[in-house]
Protein backbone atom coordinates (compact mmCIF):
# COMPACT_ATOMS: atom_id res chain seq x y z
CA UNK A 1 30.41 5.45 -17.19
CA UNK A 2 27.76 2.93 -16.33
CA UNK A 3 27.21 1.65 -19.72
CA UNK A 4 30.74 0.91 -20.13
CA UNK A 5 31.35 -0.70 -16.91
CA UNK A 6 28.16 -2.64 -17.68
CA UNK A 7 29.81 -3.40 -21.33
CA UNK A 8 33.14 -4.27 -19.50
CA UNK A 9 30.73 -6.80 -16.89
CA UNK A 10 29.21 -8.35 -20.62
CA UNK A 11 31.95 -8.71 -22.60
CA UNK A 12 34.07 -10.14 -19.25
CA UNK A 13 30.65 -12.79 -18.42
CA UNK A 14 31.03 -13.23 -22.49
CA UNK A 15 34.46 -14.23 -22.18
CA UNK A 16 34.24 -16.76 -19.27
CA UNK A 17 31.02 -18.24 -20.10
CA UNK A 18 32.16 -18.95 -23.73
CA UNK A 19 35.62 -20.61 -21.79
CA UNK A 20 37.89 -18.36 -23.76
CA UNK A 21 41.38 -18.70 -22.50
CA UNK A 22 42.53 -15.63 -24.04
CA UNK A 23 40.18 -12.55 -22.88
CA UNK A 24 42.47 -10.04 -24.81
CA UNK A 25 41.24 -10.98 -28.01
């Protein structure tokens, strides 16, 4: 479960640093 909570960290740091408004997608 740590890789995925580290993917889950990424891919939420991903969405906010790239300013995406919709994180769902």
């Amino acid at each position: 479960r740590a890789k995925e909570l580290e993917l889950a960290i990424v891919g939420v740091s991903f969405h906010v640093g790239s300013g995406c408004t919709d994180p769902e997608t």
